[in-house]
N, C-alpha and C. Protein backbone atom coordinates (compact mmCIF):
# COMPACT_ATOMS: atom_id res chain seq x y z
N UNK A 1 90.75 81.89 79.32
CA UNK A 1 91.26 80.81 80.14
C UNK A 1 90.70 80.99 81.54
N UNK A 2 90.07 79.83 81.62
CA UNK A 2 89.41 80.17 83.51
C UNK A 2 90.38 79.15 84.15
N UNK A 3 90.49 79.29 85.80
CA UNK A 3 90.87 78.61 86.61
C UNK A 3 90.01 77.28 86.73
N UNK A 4 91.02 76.25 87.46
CA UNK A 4 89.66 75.03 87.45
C UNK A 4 89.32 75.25 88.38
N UNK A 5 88.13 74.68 88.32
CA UNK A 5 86.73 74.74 89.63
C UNK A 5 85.87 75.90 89.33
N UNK A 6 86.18 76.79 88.90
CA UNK A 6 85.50 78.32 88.53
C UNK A 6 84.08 77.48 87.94
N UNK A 7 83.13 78.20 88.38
CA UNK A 7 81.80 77.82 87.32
C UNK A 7 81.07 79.01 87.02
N UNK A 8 81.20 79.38 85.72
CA UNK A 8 80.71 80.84 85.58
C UNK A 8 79.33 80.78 86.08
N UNK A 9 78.78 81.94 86.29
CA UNK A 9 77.36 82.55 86.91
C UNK A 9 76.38 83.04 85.90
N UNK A 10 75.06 82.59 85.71
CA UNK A 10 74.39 83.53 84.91
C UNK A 10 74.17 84.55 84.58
N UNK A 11 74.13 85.16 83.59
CA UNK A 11 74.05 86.62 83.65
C UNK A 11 72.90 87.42 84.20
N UNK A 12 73.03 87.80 85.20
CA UNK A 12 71.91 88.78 85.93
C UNK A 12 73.11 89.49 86.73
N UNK A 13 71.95 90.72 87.16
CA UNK A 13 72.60 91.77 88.76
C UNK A 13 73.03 90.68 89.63
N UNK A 14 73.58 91.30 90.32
CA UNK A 14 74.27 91.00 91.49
C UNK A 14 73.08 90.97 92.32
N UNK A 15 73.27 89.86 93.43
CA UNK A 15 72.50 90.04 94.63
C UNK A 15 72.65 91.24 95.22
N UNK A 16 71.73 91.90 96.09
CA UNK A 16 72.01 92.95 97.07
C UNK A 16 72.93 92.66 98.46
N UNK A 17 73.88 93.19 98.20
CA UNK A 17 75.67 92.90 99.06
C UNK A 17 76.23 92.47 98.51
N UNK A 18 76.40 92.04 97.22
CA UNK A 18 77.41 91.83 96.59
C UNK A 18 77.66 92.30 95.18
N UNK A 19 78.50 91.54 95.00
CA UNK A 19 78.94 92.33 93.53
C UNK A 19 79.74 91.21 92.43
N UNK A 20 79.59 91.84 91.07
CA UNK A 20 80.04 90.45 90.01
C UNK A 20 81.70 91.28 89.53
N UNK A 21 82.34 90.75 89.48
CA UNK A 21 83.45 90.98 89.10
C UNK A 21 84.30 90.01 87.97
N UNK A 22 84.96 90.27 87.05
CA UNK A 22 85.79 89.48 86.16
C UNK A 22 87.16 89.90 86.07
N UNK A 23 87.75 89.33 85.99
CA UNK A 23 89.68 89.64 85.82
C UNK A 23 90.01 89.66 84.04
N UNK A 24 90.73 90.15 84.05
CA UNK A 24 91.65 90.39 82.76
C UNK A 24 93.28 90.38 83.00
N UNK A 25 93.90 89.42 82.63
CA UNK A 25 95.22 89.17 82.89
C UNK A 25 96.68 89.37 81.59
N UNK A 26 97.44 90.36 81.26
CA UNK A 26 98.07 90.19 80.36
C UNK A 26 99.14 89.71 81.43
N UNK A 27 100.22 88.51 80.21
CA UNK A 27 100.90 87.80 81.21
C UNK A 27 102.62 88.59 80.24
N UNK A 28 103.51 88.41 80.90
CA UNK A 28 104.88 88.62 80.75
C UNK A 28 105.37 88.92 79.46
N UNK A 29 104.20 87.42 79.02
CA UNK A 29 104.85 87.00 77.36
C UNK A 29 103.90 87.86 76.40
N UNK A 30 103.06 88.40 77.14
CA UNK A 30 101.63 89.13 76.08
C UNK A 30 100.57 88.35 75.84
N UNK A 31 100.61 87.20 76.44
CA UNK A 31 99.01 86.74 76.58
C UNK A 31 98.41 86.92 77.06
N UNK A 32 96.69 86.90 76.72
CA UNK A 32 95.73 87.63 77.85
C UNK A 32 95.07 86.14 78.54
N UNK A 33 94.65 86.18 79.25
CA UNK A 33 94.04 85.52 80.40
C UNK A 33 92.87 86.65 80.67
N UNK A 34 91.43 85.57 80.31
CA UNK A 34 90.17 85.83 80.91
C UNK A 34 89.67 85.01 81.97
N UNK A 35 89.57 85.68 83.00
CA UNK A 35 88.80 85.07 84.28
C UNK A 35 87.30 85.05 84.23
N UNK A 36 86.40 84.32 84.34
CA UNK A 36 85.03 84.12 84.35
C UNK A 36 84.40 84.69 85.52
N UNK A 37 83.71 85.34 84.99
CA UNK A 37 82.61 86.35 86.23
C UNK A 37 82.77 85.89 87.39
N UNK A 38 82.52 86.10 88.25
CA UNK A 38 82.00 85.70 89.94
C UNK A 38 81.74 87.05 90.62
N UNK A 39 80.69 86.16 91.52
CA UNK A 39 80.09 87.21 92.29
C UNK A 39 80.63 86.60 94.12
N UNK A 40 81.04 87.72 94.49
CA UNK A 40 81.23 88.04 95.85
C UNK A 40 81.20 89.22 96.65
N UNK A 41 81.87 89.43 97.36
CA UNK A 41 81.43 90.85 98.38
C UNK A 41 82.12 91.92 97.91
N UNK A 42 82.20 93.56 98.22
CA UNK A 42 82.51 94.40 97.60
C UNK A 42 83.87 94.16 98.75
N UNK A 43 84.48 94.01 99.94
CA UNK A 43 85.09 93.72 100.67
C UNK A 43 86.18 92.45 100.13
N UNK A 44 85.88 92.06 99.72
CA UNK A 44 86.48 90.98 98.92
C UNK A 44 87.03 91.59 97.58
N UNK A 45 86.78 91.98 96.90
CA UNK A 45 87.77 93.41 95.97
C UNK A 45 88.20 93.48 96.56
N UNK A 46 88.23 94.31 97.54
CA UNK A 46 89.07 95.72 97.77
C UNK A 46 90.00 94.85 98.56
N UNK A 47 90.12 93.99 99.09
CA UNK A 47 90.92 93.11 99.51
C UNK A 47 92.17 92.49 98.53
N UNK A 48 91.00 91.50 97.44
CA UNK A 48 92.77 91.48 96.96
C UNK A 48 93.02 92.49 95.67
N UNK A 49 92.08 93.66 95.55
CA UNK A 49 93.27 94.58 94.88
C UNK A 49 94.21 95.13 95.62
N UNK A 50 94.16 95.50 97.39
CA UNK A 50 94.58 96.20 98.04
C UNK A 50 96.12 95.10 97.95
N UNK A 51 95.84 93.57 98.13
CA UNK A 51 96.88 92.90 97.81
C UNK A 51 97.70 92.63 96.65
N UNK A 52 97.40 92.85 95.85
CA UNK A 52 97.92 92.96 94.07
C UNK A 52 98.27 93.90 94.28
N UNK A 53 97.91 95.41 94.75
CA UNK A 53 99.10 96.55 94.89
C UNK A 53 100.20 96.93 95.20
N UNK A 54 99.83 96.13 96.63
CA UNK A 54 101.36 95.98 97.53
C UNK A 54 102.21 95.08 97.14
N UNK A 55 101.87 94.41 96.39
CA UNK A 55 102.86 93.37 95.81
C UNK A 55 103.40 93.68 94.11
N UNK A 56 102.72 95.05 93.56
CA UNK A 56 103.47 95.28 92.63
C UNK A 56 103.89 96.24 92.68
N UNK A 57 105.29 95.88 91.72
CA UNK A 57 106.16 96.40 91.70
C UNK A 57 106.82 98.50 90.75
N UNK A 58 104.86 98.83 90.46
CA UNK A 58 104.65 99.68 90.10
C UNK A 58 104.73 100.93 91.10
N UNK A 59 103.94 100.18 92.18
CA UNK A 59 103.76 101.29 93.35
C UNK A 59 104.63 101.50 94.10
N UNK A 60 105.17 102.45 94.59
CA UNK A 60 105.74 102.93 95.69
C UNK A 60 105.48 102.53 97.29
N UNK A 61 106.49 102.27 97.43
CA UNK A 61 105.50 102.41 99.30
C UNK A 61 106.34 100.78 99.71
């Protein structure tokens, strides 16, 4: 399942500064959710995993 507007990317490397990334989502009920490739910055990870952390309810802190 992709988001709308998403338009997957061809398969090649990543440009130099960036990076390809895909999501994998199991949801509440046990469905999975596949997100379609995209490429953006390595700064852009670490961003919203750093935000998906703090907002779950696994971690401490």
């Amino acid at each position: 399942m992709s988001p709308t507007g998403v338009v997957p990317l061809p398969s090649a490397a990543a440009r130099t500064g960036t990076v390809r990334v895909s999501l994998v989502v199991r949801d509440e009920r046990g469905f999975t959710h596949y997100y379609e490739e995209v490429e953006t910055t390595a700064d852009a990870v670490r961003d919203a995993y750093d935000l998906m952390a703090r907002r779950s309810s696994a971690v401490a802190g």
